[in-house]
Protein backbone atom coordinates (compact mmCIF):
# COMPACT_ATOMS: atom_id res chain seq x y z
CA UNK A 1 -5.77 -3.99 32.36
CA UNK A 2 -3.04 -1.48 31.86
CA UNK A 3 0.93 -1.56 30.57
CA UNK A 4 3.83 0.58 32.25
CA UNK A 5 7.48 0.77 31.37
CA UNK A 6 10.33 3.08 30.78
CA UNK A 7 12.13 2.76 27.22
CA UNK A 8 15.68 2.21 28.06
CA UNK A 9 14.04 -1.39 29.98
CA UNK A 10 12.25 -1.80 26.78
CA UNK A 11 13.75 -5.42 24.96
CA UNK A 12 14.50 -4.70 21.21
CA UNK A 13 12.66 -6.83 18.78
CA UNK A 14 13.28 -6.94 15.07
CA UNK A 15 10.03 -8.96 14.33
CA UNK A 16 9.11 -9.04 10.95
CA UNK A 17 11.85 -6.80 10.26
CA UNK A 18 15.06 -9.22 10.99
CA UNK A 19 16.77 -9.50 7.81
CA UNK A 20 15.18 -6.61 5.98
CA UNK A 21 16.72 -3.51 7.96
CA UNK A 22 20.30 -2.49 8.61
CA UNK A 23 20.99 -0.49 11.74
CA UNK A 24 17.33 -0.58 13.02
CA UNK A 25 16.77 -0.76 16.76
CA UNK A 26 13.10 -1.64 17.20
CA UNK A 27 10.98 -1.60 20.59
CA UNK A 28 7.62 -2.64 21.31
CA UNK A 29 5.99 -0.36 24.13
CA UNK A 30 2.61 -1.72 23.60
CA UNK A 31 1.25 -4.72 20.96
CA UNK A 32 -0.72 -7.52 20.69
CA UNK A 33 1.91 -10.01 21.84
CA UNK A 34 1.60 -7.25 25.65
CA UNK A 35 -2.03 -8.01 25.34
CA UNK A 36 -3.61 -4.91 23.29
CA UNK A 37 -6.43 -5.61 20.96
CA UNK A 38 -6.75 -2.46 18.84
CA UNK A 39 -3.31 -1.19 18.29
CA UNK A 40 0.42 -1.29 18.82
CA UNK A 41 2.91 1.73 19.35
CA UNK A 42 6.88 0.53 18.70
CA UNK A 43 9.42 2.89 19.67
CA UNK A 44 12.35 2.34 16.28
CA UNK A 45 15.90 3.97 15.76
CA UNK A 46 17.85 4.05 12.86
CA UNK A 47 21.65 4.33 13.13
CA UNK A 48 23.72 7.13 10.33
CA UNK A 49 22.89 5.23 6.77
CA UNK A 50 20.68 2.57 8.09
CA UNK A 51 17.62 1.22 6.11
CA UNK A 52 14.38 -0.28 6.10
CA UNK A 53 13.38 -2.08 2.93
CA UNK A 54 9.93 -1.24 0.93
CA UNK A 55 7.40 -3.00 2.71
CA UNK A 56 3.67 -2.32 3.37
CA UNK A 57 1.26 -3.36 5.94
CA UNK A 58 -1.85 -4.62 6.02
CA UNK A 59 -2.96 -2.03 8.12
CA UNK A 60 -3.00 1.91 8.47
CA UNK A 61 0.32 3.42 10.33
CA UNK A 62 1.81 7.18 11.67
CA UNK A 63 5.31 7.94 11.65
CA UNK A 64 6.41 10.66 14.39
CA UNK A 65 10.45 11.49 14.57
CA UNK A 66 11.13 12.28 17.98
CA UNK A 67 14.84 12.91 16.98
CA UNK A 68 17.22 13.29 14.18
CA UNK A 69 15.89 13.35 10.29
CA UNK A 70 14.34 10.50 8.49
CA UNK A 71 13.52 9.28 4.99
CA UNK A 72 10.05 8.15 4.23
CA UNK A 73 10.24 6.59 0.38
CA UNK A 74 6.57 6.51 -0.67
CA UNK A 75 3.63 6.91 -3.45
CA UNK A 76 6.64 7.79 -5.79
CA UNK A 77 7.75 10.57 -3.02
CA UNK A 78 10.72 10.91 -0.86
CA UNK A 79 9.34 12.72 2.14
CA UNK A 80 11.82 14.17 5.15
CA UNK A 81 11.12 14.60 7.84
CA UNK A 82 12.71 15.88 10.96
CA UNK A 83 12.19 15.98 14.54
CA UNK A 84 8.19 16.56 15.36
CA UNK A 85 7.02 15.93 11.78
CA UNK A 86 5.06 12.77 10.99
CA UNK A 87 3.26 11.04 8.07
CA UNK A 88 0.58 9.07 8.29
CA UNK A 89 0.20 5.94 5.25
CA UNK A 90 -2.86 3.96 3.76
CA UNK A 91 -3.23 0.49 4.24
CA UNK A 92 -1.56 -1.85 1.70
CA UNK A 93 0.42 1.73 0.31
CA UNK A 94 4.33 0.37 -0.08
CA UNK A 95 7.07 2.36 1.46
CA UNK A 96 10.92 1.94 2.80
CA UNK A 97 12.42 4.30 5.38
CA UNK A 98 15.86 5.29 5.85
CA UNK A 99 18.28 7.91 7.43
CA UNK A 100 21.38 9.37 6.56
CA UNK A 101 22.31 10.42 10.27
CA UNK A 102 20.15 8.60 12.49
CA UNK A 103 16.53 9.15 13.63
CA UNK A 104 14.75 8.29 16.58
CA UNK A 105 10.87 7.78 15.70
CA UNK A 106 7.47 6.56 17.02
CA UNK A 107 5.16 4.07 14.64
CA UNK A 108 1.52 3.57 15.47
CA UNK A 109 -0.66 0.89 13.86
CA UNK A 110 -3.62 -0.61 13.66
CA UNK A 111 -5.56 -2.89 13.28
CA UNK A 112 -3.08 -4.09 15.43
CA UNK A 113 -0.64 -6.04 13.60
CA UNK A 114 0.49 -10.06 13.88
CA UNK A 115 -3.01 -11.16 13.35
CA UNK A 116 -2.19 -15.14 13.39
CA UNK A 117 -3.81 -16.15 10.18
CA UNK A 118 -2.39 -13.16 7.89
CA UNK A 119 1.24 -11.99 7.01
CA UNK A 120 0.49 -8.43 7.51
CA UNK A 121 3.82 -6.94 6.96
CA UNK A 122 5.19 -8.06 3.27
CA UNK A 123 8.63 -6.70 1.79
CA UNK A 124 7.77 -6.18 -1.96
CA UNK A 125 8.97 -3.96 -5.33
CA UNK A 126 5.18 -4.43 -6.51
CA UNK A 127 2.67 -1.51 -6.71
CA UNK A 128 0.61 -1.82 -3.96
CA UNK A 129 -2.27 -0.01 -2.95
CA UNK A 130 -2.85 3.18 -5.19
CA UNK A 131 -5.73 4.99 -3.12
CA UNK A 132 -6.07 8.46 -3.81
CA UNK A 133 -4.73 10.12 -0.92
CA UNK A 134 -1.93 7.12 -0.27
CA UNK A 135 -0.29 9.09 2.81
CA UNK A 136 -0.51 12.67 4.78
CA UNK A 137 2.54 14.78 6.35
CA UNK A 138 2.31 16.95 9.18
CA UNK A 139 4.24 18.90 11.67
CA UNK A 140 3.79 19.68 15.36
CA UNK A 141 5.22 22.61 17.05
CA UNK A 142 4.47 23.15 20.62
CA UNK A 143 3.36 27.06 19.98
CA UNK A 144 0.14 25.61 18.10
CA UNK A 145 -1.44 24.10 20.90
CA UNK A 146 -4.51 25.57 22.57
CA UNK A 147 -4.24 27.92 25.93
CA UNK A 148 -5.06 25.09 28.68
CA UNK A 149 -8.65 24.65 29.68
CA UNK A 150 -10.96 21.93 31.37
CA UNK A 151 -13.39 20.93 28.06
CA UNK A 152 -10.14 19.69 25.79
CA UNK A 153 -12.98 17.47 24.42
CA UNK A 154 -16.73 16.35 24.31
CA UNK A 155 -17.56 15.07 27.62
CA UNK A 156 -14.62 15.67 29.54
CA UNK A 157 -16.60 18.45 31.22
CA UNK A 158 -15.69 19.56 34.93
CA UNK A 159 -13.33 16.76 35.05
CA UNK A 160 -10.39 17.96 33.03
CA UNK A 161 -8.46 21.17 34.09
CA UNK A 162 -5.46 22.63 32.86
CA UNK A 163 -4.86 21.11 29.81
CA UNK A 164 -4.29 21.56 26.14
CA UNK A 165 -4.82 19.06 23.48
CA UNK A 166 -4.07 19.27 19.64
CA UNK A 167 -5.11 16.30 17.10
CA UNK A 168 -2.23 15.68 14.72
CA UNK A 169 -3.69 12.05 12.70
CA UNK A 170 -7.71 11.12 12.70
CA UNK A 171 -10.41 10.87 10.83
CA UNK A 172 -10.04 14.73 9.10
CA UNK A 173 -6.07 13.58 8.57
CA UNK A 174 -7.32 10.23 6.55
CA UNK A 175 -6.89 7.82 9.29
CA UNK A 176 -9.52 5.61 9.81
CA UNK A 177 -8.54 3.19 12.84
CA UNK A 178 -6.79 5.29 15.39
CA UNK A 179 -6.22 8.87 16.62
CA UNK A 180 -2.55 9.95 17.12
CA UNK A 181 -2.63 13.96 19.16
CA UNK A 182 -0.14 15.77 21.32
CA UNK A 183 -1.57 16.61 25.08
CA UNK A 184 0.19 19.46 27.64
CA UNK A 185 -0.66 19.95 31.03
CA UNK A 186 0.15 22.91 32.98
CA UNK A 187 1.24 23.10 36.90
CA UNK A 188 -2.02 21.69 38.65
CA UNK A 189 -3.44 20.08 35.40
CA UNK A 190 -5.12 16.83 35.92
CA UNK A 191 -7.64 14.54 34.37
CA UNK A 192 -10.13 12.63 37.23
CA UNK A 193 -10.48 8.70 37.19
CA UNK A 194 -12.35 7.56 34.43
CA UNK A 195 -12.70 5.42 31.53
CA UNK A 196 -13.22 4.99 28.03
CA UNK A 197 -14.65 2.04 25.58
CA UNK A 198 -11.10 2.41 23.22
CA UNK A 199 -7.67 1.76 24.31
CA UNK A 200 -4.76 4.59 24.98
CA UNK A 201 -1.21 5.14 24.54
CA UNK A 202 0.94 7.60 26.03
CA UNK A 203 4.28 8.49 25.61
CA UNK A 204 6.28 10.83 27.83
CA UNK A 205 8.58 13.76 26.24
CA UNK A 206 8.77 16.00 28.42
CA UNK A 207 8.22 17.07 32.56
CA UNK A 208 6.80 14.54 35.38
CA UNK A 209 2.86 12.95 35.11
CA UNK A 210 1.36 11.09 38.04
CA UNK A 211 -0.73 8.50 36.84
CA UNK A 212 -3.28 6.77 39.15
CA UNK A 213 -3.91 3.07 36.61
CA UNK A 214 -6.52 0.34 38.03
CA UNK A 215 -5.59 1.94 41.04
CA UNK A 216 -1.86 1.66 41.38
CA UNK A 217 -0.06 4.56 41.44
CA UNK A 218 2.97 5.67 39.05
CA UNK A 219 5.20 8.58 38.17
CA UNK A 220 6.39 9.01 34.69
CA UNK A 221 8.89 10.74 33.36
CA UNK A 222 10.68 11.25 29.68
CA UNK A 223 10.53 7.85 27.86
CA UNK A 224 8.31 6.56 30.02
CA UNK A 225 5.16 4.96 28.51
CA UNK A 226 1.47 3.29 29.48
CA UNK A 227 -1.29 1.83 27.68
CA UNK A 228 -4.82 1.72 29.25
CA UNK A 229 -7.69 -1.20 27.62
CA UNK A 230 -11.17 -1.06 27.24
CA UNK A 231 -12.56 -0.16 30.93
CA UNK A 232 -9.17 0.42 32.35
CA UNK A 233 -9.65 3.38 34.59
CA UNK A 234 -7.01 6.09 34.82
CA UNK A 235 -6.35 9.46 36.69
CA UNK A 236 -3.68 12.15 35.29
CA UNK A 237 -2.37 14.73 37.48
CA UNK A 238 0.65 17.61 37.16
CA UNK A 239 2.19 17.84 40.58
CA UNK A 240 5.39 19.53 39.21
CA UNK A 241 6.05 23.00 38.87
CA UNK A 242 6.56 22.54 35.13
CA UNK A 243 4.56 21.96 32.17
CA UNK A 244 4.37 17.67 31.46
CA UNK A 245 3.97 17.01 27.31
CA UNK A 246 3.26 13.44 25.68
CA UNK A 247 1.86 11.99 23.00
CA UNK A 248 -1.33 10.17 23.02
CA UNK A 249 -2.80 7.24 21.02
CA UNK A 250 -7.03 5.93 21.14
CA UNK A 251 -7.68 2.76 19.03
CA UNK A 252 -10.84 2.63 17.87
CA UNK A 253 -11.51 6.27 17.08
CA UNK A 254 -13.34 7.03 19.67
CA UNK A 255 -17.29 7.07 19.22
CA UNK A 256 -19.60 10.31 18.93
CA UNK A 257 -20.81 10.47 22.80
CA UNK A 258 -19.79 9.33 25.52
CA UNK A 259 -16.13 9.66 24.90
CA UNK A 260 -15.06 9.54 28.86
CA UNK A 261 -17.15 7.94 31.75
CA UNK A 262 -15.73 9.52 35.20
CA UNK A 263 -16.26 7.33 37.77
CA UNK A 264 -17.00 10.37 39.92
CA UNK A 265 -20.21 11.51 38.02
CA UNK A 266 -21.36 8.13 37.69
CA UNK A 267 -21.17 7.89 40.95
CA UNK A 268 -22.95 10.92 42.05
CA UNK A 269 -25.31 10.05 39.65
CA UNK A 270 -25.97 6.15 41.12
CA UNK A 271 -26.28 7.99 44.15
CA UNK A 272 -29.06 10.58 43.22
């Protein structure tokens, strides 16, 4: 099972935020109500002075501002950010969000919220969580990523080539259920058809990916998106003369081996 769309045909839905935001624009790309199981990515904007109110979840979320400068009130801390930072916050850890001149951002979550027997989003002026390391701030810039190569990561092997791959939120960041990184392929880059036993987001910002999904073939472009599920095969491929950029979501962290399965080698291997 996979999930394809562009942004701009994206419907806006508040959810649990109606009534507790001013001049938020919220979009679900992916979520549970789409048919994920591990995670959700929402695509939010704030307009010039809007506001979320202090809320926390009842599961771990990243924050990355694709545009404009944001507000991140949190463990005592107001945090801004601008374009390519993000933060990632602790379960249960209370925070509100706002924007003096409008900001464009991603949020990724999981477990994946709306679980139907617990009210995992709560607006409160109580304390919270108070873990030790409540949240984490980063910053990407496009100059740290590797020089392209084929073994971006264990087990990708002869399959992957032309590609560079930089974690921004995991396990080393303080995340626990999900992996949030920034991918770039070069002219020619491409990933063969494979699998994996997590599901994957991607978000488009930049250049043209084809994308071969169960089979069915798609081009994406800038705001384009696609989630993959558990066993959902996938190829990647560069055709362009330009480099392609997106970022890239796996829910669960993926496991210690056996990261990809490439239909290919499997095959040869069946065959042997």
């Amino acid at each position: 099972m996979y999930i394809a769309g562009k942004l701009s045909e994206t419907a806006d839905d508040a959810g649990p935020f109606a009534g507790h935001a001013t001049g938020l624009t919220r979009r679900p790309l992916f979520d549970r109500d789409r048919g994920t199981v591990h995670h959700s990515v929402v695509h939010c904007e704030l307009e010039s002075s809007g506001r979320v109110e202090r809320h926390m979840h009842a599961f771990e979320q990243a924050l990355y501002v694709l545009s404009g400068s944001l507000t991140v009130d949190v463990a005592g801390t107001r945090e801004e950010l601008e374009e390519d930072d993000f933060v990632w916050i602790e379960l249960g850890v209370p925070h509100a969000v706002e924007s003096a001149t409008g900001a464009a951002w991603l949020e990724v979550s999981a477990p994946n919220p709306g679980a139907p027997r617990l009210e995992d989003t709560v607006f409160t002026e109580g304390a919270g969580a108070t873990p030790e390391a409540p949240y984490r701030r980063g910053h990407f810039d496009v100059g740290d990523l590797p020089e392209p190569r084929g073994n971006i990561l264990a087990g990708a092997g002869a399959n992957v080539g032309g590609a560079s791959v930089l974690l921004l939120v995991n396990q080393d960041f303080g995340a626990s259920q999900f992996v949030l990184m920034a991918l770039r392929y070069v002219p020619g880059g491409e990933i063969k058809e494979h699998d994996h036993a997590f599901e994957e987001g991607f978000f488009i910002v930049e250049g043209e990916l084809e994308g071969e999904l169960d089979g069915d073939h798609h081009t994406f472009g800038p705001g384009d998106y696609f989630w993959s599920g558990v066993g959902s095969t996938h190829e990647l491929t560069n055709r362009t003369d330009k480099p392609v950029r997106w970022l890239e979501t796996q829910a669960p962290q993926p496991p210690s081996r056996h990261q990809f399965r490439y239909r290919g080698d499997w095959e040869r291997l069946a065959g042997a």
